[in-house]
N, C-alpha and C. Protein backbone atom coordinates (compact mmCIF):
# COMPACT_ATOMS: atom_id res chain seq x y z
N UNK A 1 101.23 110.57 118.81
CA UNK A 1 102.21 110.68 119.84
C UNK A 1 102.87 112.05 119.73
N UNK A 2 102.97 112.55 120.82
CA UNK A 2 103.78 114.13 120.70
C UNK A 2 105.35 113.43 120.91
N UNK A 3 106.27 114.16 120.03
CA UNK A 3 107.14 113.88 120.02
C UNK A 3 108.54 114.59 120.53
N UNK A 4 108.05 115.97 120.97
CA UNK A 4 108.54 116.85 121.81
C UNK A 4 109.43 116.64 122.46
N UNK A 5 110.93 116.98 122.46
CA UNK A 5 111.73 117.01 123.93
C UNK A 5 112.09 115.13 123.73
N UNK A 6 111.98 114.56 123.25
CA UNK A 6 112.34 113.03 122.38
C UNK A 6 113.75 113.10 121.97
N UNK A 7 114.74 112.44 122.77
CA UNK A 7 115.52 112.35 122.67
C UNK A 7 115.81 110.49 122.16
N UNK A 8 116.43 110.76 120.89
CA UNK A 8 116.95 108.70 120.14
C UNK A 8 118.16 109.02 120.22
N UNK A 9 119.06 108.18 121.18
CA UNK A 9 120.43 107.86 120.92
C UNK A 9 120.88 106.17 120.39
N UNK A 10 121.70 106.02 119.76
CA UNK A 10 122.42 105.23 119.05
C UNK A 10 121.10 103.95 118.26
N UNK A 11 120.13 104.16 117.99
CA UNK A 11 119.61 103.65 117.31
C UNK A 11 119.53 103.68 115.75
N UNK A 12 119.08 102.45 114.65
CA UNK A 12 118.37 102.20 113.94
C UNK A 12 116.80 102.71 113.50
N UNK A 13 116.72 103.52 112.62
CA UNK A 13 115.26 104.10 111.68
C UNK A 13 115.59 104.05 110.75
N UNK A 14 115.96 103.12 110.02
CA UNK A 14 116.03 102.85 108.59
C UNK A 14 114.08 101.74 108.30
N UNK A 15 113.82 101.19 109.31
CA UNK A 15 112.45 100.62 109.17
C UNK A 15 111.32 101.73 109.43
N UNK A 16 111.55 102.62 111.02
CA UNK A 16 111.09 103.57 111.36
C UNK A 16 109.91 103.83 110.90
N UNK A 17 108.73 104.12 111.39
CA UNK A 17 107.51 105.13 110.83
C UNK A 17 107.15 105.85 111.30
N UNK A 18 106.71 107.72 111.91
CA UNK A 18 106.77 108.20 112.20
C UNK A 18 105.13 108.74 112.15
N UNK A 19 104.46 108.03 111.04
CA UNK A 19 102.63 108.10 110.95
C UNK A 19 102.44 108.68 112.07
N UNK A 20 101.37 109.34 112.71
CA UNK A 20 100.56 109.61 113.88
C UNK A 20 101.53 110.76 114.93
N UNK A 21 102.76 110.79 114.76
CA UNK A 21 103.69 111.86 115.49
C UNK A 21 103.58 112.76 115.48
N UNK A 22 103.56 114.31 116.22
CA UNK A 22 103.70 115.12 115.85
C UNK A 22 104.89 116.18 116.43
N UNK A 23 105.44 117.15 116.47
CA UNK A 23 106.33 117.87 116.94
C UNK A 23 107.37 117.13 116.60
N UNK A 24 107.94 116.51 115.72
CA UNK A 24 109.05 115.71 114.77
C UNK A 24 110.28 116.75 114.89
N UNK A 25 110.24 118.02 114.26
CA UNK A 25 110.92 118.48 114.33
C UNK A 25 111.77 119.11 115.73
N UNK A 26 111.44 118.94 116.93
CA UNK A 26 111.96 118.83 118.21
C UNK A 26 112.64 117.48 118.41
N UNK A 27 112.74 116.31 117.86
CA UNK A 27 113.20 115.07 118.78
C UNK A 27 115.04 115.31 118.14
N UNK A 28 115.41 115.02 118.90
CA UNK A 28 117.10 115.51 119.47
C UNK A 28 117.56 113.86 119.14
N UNK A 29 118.46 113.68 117.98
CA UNK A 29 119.30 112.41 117.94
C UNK A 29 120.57 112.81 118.13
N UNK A 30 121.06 111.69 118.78
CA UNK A 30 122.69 111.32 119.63
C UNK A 30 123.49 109.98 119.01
N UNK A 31 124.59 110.07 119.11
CA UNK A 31 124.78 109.17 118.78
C UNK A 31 125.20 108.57 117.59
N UNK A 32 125.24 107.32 117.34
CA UNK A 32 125.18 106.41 115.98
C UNK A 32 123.60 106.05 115.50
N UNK A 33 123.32 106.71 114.56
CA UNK A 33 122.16 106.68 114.34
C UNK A 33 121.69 106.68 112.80
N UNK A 34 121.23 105.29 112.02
CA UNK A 34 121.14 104.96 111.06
C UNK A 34 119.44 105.18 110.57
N UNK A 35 119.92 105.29 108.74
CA UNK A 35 118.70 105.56 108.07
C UNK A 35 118.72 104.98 107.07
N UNK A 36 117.53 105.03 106.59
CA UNK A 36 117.51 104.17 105.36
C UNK A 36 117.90 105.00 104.29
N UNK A 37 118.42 103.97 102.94
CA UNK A 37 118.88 104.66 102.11
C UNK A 37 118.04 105.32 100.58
N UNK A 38 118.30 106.23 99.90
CA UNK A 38 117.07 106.62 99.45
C UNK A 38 115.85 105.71 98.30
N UNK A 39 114.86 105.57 97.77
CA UNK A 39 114.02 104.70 96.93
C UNK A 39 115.42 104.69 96.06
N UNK A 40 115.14 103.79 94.72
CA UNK A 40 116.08 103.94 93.19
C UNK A 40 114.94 103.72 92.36
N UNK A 41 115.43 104.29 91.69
CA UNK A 41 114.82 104.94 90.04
C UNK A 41 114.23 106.47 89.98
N UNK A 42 113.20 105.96 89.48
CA UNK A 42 112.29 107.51 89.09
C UNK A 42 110.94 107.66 89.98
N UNK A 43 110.18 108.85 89.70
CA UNK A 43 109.35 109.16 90.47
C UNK A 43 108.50 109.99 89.75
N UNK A 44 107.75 110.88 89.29
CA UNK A 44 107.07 111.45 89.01
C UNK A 44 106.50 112.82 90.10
N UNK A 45 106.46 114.06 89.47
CA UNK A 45 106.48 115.17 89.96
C UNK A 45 105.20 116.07 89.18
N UNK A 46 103.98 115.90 88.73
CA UNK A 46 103.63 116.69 88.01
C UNK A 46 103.47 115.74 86.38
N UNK A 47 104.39 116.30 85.31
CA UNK A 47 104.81 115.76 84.35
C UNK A 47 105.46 115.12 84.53
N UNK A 48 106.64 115.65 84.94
CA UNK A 48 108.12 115.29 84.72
C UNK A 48 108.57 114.59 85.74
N UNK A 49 109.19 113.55 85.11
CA UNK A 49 109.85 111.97 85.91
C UNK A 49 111.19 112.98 86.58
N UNK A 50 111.63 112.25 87.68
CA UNK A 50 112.71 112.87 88.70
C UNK A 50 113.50 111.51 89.00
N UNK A 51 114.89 111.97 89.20
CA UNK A 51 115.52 110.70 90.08
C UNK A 51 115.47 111.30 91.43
N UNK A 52 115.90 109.79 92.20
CA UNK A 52 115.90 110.88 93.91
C UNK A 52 117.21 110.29 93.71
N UNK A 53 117.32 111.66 94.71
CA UNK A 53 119.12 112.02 94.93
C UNK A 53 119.49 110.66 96.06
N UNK A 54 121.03 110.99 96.05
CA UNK A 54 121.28 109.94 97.29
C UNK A 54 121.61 110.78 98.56
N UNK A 55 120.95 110.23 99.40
CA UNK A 55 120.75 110.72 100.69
C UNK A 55 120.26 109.97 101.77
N UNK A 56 120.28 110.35 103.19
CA UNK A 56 119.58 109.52 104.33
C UNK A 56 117.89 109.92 104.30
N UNK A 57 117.37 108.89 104.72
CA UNK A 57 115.87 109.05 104.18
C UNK A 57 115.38 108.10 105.91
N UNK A 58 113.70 108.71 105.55
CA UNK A 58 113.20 108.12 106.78
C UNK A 58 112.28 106.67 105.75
N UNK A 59 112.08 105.83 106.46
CA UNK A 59 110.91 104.74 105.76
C UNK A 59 109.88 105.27 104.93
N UNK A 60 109.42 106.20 105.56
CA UNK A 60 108.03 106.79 104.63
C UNK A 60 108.31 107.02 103.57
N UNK A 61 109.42 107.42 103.32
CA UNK A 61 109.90 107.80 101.74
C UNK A 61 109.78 106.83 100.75
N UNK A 62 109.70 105.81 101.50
CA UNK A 62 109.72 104.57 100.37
C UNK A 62 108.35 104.09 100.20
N UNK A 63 107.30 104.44 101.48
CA UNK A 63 105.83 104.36 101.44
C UNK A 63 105.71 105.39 99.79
């Protein structure tokens, strides 16, 4: 899906998947507009285990 010129107002993407999209970085949010919150624990980078910070996150992050 081109995602171009995509305007989301007052919705929910805390479930969200964005797979198959492209031009992501053009879609314009308004509004009240929720995200999910980030994985918990650790993660792995290479060697070295990481925490993830706290922040708004899209679903995939948790894929």
């Amino acid at each position: 899906m081109d995602a171009a010129h995509l305007v989301l107002t007052d919705v929910d993407l805390s479930d969200c998947l964005f797979s198959g999209a492209f031009h992501l970085d053009q879609i314009r949010l308004e509004g009240r507009i929720s995200f999910a919150g980030a994985p918990t624990g650790w993660h792995r980078r290479g060697i070295r285990p990481l925490r993830f910070t706290r922040r708004r996150v899209l679903a995939e992050e948790h894929h």
